[in-house]
PDB file of N, CA and C in Angstrom:
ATOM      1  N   UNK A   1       8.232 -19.186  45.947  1.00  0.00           N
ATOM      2  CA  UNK A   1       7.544 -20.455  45.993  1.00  0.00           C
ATOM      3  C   UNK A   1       7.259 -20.886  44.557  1.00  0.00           C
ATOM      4  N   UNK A   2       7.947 -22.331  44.047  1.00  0.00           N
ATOM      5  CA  UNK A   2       7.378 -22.617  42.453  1.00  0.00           C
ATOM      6  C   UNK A   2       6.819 -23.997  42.748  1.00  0.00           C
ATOM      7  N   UNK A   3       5.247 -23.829  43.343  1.00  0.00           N
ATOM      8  CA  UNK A   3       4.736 -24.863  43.120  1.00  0.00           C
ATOM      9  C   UNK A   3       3.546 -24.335  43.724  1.00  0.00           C
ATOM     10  N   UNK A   4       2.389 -25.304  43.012  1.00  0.00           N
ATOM     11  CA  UNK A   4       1.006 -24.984  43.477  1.00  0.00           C
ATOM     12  C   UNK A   4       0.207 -26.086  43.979  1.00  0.00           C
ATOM     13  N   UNK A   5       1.477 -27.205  44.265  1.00  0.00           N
ATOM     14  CA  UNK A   5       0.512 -27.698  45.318  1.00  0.00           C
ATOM     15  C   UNK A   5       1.549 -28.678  46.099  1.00  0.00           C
ATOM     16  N   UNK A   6       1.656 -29.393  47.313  1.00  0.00           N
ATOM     17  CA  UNK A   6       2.376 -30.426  47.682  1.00  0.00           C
ATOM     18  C   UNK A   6       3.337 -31.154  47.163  1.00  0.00           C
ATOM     19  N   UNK A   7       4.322 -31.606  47.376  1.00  0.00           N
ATOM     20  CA  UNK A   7       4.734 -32.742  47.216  1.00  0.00           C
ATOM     21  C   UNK A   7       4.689 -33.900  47.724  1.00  0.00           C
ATOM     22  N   UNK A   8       4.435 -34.751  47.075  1.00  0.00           N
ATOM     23  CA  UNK A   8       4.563 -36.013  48.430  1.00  0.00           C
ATOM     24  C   UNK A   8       5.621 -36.832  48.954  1.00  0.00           C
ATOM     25  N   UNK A   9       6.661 -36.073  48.717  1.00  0.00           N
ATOM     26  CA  UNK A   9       7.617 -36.109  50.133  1.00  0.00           C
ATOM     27  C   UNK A   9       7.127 -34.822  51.281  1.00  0.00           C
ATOM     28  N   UNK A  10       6.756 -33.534  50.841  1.00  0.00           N
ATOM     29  CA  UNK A  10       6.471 -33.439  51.481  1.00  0.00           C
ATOM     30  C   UNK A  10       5.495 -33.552  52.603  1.00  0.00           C
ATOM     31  N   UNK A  11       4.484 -33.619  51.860  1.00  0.00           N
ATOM     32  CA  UNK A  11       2.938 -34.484  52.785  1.00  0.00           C
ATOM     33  C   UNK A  11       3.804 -35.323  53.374  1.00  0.00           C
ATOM     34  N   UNK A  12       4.435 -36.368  53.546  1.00  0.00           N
ATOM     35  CA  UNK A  12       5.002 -37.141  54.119  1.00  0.00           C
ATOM     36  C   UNK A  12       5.197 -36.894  55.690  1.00  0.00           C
ATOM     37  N   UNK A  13       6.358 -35.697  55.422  1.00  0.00           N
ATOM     38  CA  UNK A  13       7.096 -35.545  56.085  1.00  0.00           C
ATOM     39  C   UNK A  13       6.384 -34.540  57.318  1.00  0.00           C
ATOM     40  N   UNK A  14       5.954 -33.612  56.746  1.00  0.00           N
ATOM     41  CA  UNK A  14       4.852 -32.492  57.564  1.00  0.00           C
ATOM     42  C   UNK A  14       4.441 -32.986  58.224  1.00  0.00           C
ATOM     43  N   UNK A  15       3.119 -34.338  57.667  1.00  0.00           N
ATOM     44  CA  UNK A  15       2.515 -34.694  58.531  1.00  0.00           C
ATOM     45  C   UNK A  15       2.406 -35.983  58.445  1.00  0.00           C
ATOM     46  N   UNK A  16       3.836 -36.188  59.276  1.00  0.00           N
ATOM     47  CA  UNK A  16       4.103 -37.372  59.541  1.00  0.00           C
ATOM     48  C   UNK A  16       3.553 -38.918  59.509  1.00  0.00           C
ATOM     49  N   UNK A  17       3.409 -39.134  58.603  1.00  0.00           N
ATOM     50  CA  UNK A  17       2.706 -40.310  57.526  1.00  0.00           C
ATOM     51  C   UNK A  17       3.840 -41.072  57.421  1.00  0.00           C
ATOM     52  N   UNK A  18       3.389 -42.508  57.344  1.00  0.00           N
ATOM     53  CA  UNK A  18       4.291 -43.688  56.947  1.00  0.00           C
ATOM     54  C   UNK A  18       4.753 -43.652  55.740  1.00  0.00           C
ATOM     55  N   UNK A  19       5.608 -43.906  55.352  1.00  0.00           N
ATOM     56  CA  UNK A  19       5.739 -44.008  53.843  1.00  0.00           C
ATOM     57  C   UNK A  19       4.958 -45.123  53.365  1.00  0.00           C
ATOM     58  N   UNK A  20       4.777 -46.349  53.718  1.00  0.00           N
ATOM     59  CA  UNK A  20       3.421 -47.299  52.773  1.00  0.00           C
ATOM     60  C   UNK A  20       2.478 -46.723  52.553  1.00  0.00           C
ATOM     61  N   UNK A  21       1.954 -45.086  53.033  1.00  0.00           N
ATOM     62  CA  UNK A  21       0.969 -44.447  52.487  1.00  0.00           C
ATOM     63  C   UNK A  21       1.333 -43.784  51.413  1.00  0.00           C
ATOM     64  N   UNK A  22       2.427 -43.988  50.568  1.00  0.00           N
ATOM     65  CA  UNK A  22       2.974 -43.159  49.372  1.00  0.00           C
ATOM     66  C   UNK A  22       1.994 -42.859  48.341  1.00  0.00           C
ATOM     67  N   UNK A  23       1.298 -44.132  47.860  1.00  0.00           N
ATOM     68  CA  UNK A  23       0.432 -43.727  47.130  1.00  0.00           C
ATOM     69  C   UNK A  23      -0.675 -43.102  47.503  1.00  0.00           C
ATOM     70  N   UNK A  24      -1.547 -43.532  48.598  1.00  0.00           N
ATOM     71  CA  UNK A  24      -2.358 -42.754  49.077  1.00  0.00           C
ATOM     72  C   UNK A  24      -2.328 -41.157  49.162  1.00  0.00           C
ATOM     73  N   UNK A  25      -1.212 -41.116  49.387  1.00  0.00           N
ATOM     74  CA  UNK A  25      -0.870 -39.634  49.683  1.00  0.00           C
ATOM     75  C   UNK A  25      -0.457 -38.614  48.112  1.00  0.00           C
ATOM     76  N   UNK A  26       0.051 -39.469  47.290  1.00  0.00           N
ATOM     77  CA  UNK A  26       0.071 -38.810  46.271  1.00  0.00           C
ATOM     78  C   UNK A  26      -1.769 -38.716  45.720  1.00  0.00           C
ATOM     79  N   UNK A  27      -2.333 -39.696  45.129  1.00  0.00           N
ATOM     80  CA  UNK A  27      -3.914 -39.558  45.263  1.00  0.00           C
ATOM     81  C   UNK A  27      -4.129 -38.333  46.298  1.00  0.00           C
ATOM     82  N   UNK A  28      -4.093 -38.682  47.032  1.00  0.00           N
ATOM     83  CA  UNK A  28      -5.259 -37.310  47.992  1.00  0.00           C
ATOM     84  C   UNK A  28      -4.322 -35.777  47.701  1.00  0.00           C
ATOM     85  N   UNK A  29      -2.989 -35.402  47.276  1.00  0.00           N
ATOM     86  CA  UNK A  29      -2.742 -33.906  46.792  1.00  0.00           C
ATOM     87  C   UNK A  29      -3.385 -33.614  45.385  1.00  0.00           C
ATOM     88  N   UNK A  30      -3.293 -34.867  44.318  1.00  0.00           N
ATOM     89  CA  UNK A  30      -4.129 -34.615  43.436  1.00  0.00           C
ATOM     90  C   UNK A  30      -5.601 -34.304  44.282  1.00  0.00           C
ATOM     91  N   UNK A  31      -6.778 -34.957  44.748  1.00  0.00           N
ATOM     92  CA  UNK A  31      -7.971 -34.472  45.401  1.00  0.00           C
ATOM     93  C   UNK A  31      -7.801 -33.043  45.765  1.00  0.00           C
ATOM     94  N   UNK A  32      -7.058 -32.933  46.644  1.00  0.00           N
ATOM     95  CA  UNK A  32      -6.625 -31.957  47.503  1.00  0.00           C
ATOM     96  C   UNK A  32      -6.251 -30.781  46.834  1.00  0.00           C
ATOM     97  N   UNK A  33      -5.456 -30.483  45.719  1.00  0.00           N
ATOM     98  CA  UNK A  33      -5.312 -29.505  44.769  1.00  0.00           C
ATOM     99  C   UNK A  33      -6.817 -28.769  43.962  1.00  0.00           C
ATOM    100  N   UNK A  34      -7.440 -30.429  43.393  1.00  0.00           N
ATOM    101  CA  UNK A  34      -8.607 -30.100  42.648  1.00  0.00           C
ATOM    102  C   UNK A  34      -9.928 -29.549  43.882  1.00  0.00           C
ATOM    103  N   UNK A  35      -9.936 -29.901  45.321  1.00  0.00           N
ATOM    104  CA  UNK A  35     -10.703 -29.267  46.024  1.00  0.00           C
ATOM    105  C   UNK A  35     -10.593 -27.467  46.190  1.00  0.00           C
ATOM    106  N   UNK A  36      -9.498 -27.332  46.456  1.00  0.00           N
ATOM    107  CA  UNK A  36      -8.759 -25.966  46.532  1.00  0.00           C
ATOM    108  C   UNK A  36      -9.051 -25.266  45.720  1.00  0.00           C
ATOM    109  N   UNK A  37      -8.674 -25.801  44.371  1.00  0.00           N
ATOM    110  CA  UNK A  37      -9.005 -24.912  42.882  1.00  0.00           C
ATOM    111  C   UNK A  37     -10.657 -24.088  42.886  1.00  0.00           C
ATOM    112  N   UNK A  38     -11.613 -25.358  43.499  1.00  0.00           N
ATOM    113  CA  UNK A  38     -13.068 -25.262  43.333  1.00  0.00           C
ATOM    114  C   UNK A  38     -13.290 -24.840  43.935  1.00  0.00           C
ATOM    115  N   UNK A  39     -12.603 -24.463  45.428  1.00  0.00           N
ATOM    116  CA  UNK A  39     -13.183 -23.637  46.518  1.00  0.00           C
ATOM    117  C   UNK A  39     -12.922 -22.234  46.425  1.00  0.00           C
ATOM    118  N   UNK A  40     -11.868 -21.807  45.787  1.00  0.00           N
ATOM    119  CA  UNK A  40     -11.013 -20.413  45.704  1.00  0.00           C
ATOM    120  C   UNK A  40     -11.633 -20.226  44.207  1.00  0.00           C
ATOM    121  N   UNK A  41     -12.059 -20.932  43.696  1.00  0.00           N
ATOM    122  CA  UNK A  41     -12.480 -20.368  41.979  1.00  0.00           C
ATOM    123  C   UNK A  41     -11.701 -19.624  40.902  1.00  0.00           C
ATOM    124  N   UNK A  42     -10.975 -20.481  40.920  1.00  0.00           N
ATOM    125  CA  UNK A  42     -10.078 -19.727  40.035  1.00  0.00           C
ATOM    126  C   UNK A  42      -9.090 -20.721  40.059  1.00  0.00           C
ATOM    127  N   UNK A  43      -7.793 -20.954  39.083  1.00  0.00           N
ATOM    128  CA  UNK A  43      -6.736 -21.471  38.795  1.00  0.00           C
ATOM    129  C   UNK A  43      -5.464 -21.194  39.936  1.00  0.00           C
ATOM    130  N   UNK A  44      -4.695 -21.738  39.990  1.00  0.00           N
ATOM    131  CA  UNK A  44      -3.301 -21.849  40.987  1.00  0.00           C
ATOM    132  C   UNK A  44      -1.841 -21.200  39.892  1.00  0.00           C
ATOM    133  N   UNK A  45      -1.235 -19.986  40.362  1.00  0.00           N
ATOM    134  CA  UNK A  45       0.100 -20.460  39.486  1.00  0.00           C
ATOM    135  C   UNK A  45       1.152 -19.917  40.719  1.00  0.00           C
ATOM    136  N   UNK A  46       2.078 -20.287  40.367  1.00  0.00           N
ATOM    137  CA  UNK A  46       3.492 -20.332  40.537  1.00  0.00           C
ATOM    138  C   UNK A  46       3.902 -18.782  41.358  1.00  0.00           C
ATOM    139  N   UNK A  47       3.758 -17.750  40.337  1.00  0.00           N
ATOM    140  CA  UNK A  47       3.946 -16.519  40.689  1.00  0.00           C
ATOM    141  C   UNK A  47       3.029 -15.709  40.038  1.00  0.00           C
ATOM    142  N   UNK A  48       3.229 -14.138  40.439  1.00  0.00           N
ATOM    143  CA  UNK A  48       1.919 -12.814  39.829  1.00  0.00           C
ATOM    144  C   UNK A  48       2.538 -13.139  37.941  1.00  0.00           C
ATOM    145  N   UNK A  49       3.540 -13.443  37.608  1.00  0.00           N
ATOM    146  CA  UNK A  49       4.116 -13.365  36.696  1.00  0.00           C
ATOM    147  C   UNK A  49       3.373 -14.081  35.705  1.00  0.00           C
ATOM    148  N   UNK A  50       3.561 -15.463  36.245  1.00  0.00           N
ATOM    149  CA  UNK A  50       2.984 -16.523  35.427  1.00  0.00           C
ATOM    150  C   UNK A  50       1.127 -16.102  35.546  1.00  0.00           C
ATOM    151  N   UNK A  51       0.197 -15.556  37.006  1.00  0.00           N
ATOM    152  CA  UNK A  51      -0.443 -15.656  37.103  1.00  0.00           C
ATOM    153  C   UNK A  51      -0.845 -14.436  35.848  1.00  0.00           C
ATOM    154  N   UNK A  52      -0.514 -13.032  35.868  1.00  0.00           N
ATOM    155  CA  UNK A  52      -0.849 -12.382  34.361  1.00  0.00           C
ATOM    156  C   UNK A  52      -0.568 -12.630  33.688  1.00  0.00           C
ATOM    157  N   UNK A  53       0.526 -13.216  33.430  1.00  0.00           N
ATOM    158  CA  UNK A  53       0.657 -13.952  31.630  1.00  0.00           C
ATOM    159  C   UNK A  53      -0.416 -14.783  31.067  1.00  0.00           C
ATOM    160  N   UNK A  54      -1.426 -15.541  32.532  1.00  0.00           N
ATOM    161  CA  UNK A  54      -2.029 -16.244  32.007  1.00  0.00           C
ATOM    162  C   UNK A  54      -3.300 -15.550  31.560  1.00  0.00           C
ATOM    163  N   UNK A  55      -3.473 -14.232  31.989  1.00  0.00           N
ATOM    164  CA  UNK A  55      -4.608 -13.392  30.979  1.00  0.00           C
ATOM    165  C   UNK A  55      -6.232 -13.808  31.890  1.00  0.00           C
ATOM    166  N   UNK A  56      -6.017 -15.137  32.872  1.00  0.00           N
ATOM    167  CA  UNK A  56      -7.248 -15.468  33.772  1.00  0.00           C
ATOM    168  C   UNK A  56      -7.829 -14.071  34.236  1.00  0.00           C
ATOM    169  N   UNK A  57      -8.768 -13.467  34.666  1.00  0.00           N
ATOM    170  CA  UNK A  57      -8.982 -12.553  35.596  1.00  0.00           C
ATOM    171  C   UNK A  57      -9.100 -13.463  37.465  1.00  0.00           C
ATOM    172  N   UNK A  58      -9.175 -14.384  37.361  1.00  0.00           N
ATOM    173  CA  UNK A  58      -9.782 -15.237  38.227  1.00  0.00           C
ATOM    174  C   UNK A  58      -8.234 -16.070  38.838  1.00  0.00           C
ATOM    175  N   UNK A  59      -7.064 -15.698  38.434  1.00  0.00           N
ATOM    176  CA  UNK A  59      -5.906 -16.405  38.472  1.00  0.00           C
ATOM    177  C   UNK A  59      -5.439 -16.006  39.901  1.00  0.00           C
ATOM    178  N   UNK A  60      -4.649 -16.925  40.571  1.00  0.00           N
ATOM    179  CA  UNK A  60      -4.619 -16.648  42.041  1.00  0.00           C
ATOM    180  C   UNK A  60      -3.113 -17.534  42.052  1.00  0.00           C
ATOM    181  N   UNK A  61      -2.277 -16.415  43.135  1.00  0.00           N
ATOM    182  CA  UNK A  61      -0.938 -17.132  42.855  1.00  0.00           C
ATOM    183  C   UNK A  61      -0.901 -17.726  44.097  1.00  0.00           C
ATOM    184  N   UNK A  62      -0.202 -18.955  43.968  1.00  0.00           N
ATOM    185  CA  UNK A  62      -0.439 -19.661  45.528  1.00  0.00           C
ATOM    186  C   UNK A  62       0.799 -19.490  46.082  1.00  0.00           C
ATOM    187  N   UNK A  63       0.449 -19.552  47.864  1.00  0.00           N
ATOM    188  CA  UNK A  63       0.887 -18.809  48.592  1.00  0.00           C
ATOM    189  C   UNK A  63       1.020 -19.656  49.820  1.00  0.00           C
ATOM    190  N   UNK A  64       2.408 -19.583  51.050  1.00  0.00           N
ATOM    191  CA  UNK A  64       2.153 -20.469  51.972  1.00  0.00           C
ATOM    192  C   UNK A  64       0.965 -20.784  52.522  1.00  0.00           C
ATOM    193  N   UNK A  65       0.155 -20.021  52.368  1.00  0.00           N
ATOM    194  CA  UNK A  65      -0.881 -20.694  53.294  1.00  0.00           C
ATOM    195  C   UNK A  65      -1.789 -21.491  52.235  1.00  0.00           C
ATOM    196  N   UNK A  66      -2.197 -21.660  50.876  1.00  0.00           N
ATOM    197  CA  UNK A  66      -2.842 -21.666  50.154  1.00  0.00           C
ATOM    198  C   UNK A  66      -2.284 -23.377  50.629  1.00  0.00           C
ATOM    199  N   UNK A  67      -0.953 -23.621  50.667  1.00  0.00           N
ATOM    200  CA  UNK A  67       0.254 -25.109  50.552  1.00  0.00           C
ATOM    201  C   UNK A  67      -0.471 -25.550  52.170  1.00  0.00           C
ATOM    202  N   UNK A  68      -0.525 -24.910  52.753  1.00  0.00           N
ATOM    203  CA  UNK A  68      -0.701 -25.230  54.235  1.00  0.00           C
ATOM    204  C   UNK A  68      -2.257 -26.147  54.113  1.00  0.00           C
ATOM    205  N   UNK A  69      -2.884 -25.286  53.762  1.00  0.00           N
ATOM    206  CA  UNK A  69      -4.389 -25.843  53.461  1.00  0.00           C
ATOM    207  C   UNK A  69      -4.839 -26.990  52.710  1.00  0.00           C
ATOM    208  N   UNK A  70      -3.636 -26.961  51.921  1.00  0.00           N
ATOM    209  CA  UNK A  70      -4.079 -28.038  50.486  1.00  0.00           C
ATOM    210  C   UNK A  70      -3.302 -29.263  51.895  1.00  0.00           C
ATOM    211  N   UNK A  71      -2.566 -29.355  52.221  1.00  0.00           N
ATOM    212  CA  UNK A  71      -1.567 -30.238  53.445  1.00  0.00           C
ATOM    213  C   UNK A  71      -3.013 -30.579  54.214  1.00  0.00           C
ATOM    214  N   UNK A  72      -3.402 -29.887  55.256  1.00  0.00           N
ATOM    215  CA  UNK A  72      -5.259 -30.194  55.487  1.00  0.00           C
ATOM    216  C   UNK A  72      -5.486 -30.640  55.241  1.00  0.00           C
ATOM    217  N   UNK A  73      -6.046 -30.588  54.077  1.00  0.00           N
ATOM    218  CA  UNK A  73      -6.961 -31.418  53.220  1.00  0.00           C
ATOM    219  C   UNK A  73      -5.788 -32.697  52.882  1.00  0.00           C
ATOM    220  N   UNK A  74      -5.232 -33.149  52.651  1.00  0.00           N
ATOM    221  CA  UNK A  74      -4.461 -34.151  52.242  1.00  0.00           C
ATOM    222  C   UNK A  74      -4.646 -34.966  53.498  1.00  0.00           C
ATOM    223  N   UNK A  75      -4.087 -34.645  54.773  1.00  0.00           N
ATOM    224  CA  UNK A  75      -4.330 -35.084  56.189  1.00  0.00           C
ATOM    225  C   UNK A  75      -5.870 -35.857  56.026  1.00  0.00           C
ATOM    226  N   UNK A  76      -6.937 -34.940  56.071  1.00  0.00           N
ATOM    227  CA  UNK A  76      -8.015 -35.128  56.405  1.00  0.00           C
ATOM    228  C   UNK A  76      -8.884 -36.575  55.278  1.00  0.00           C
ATOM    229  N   UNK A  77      -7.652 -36.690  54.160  1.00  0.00           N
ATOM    230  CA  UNK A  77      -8.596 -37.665  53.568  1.00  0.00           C
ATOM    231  C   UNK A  77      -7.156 -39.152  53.203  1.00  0.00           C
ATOM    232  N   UNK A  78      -6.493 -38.623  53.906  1.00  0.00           N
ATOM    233  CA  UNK A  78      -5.474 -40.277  54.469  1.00  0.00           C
ATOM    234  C   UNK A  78      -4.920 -40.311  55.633  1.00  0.00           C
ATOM    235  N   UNK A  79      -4.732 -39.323  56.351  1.00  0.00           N
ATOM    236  CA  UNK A  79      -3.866 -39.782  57.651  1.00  0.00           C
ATOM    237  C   UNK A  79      -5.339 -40.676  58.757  1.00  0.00           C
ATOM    238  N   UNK A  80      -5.081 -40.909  59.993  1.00  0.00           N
ATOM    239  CA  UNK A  80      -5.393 -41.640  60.545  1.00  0.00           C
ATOM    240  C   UNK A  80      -6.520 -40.796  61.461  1.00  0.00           C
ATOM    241  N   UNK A  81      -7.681 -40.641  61.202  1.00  0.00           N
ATOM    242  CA  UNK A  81      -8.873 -39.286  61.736  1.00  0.00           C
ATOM    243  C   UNK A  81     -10.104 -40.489  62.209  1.00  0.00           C
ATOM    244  N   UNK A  82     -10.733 -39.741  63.150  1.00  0.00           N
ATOM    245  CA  UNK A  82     -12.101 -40.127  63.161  1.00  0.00           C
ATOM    246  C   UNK A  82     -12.927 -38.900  61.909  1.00  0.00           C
ATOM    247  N   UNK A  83     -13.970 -39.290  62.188  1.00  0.00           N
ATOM    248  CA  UNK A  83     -14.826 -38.829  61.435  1.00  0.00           C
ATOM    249  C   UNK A  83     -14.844 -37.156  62.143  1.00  0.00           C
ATOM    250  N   UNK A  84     -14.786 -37.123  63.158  1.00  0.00           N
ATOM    251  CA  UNK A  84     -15.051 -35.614  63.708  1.00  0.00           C
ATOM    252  C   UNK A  84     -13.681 -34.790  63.419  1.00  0.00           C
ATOM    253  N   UNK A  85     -12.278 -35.448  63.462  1.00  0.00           N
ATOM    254  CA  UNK A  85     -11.179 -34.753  62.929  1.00  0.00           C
ATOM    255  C   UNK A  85     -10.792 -34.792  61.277  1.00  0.00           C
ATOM    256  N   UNK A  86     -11.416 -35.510  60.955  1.00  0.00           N
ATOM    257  CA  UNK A  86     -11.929 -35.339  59.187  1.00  0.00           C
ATOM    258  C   UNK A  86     -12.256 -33.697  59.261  1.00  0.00           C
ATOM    259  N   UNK A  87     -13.464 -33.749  59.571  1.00  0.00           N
ATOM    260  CA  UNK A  87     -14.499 -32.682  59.472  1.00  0.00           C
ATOM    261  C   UNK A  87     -13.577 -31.583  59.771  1.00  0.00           C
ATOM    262  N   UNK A  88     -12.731 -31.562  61.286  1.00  0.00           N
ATOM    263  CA  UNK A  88     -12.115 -30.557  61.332  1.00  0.00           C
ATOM    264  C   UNK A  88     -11.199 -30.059  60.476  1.00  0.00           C
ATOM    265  N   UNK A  89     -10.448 -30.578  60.180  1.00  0.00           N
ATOM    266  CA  UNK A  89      -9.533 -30.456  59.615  1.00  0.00           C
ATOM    267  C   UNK A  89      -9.761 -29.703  58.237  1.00  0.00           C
ATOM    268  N   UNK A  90     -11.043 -30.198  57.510  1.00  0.00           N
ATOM    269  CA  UNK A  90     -11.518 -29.576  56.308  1.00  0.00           C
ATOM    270  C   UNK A  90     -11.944 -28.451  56.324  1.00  0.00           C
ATOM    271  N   UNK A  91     -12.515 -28.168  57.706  1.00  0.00           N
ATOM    272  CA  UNK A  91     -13.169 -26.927  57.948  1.00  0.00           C
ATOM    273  C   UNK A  91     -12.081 -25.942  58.305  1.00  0.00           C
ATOM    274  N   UNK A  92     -11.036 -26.166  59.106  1.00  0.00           N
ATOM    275  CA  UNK A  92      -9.317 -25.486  59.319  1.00  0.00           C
ATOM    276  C   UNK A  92      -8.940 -24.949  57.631  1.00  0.00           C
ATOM    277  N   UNK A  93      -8.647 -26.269  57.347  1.00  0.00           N
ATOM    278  CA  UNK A  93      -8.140 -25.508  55.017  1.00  0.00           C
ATOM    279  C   UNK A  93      -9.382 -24.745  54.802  1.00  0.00           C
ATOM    280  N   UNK A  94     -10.628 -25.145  54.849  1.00  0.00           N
ATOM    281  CA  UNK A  94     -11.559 -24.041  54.206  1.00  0.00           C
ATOM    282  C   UNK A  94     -11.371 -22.344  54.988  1.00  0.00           C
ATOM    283  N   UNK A  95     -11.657 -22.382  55.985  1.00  0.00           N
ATOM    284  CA  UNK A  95     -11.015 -20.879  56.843  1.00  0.00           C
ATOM    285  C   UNK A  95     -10.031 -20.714  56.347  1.00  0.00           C
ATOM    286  N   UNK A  96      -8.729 -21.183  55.977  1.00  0.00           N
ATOM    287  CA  UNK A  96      -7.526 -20.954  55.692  1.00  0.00           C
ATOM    288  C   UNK A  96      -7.515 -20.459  54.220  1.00  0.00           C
ATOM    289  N   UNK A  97      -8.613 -20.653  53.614  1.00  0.00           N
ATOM    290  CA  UNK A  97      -8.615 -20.668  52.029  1.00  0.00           C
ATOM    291  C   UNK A  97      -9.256 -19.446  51.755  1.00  0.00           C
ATOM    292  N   UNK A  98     -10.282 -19.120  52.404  1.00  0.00           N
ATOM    293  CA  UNK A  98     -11.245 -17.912  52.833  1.00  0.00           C
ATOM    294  C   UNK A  98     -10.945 -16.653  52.356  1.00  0.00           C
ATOM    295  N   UNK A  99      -9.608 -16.228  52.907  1.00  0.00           N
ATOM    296  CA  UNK A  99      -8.998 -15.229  52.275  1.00  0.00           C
ATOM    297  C   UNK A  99      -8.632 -15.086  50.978  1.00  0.00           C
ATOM    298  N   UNK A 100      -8.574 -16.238  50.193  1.00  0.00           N
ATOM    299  CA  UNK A 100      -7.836 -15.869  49.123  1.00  0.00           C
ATOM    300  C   UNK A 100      -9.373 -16.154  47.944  1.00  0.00           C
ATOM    301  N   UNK A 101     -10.096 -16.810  48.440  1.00  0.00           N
ATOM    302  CA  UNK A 101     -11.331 -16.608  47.661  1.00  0.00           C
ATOM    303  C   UNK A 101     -11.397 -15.796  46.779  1.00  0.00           C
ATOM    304  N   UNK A 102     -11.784 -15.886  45.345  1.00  0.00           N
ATOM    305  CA  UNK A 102     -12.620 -15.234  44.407  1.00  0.00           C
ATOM    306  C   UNK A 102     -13.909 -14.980  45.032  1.00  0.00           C
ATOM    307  N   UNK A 103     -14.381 -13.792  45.051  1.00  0.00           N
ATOM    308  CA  UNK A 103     -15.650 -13.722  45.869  1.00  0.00           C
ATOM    309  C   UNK A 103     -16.904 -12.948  44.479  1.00  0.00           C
ATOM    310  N   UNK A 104     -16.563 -13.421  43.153  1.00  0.00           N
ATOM    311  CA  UNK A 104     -17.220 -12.718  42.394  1.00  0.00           C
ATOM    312  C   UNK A 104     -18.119 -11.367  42.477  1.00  0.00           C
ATOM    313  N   UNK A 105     -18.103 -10.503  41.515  1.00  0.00           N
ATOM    314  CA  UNK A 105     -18.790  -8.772  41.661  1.00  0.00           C
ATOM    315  C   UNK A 105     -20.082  -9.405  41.432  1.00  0.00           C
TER     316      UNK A 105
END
């Protein structure tokens, strides 16, 4: 996997979004990346490779599900939700994110 967060073709396509939401959807993986980052505490890379080179202790290599979650969250703040499938949906990526948490000593 060499990427740490969406594309927006793929957001697109996953979850099946119009394309006149192009921009929208690019906006919310940026959100959607920077939520992720803050929830897991720590930085995103590519691979373990890049992630020790980068010397972080806190460095976390992202991972299908890490992509799955950040997709969530992208859903939850443009596709077409009430307010109660907002909520869900955020709360689905946060469980999903859970595991990979920095849980500081």
């Amino acid at each position: 996997m060499e990427q740490v967060k969406p594309t927006k073709d793929q957001a697109l396509l996953r979850l099946r979004l119009d394309e006149s939401l192009a921009d929208d959807v690019a906006d919310a993986i940026e959100q959607a990346f920077a939520l992720t980052e803050k929830y897991l505490d720590g930085p995103l890379y590519v691979s373990a490779l890049a992630a020790a080179e980068s010397g972080n202790p806190k460095a976390i290599v992202c991972t299908a599900d890490i992509l799955a979650a950040q997709l969530l969250l992208v859903d939850s703040l443009c596709g077409p939700n009430t307010v109660v499938d907002q909520t869900a949906k955020r709360q689905a990526a946060y469980e999903m994110l859970r595991i990979r948490r920095n849980q500081g000593v």
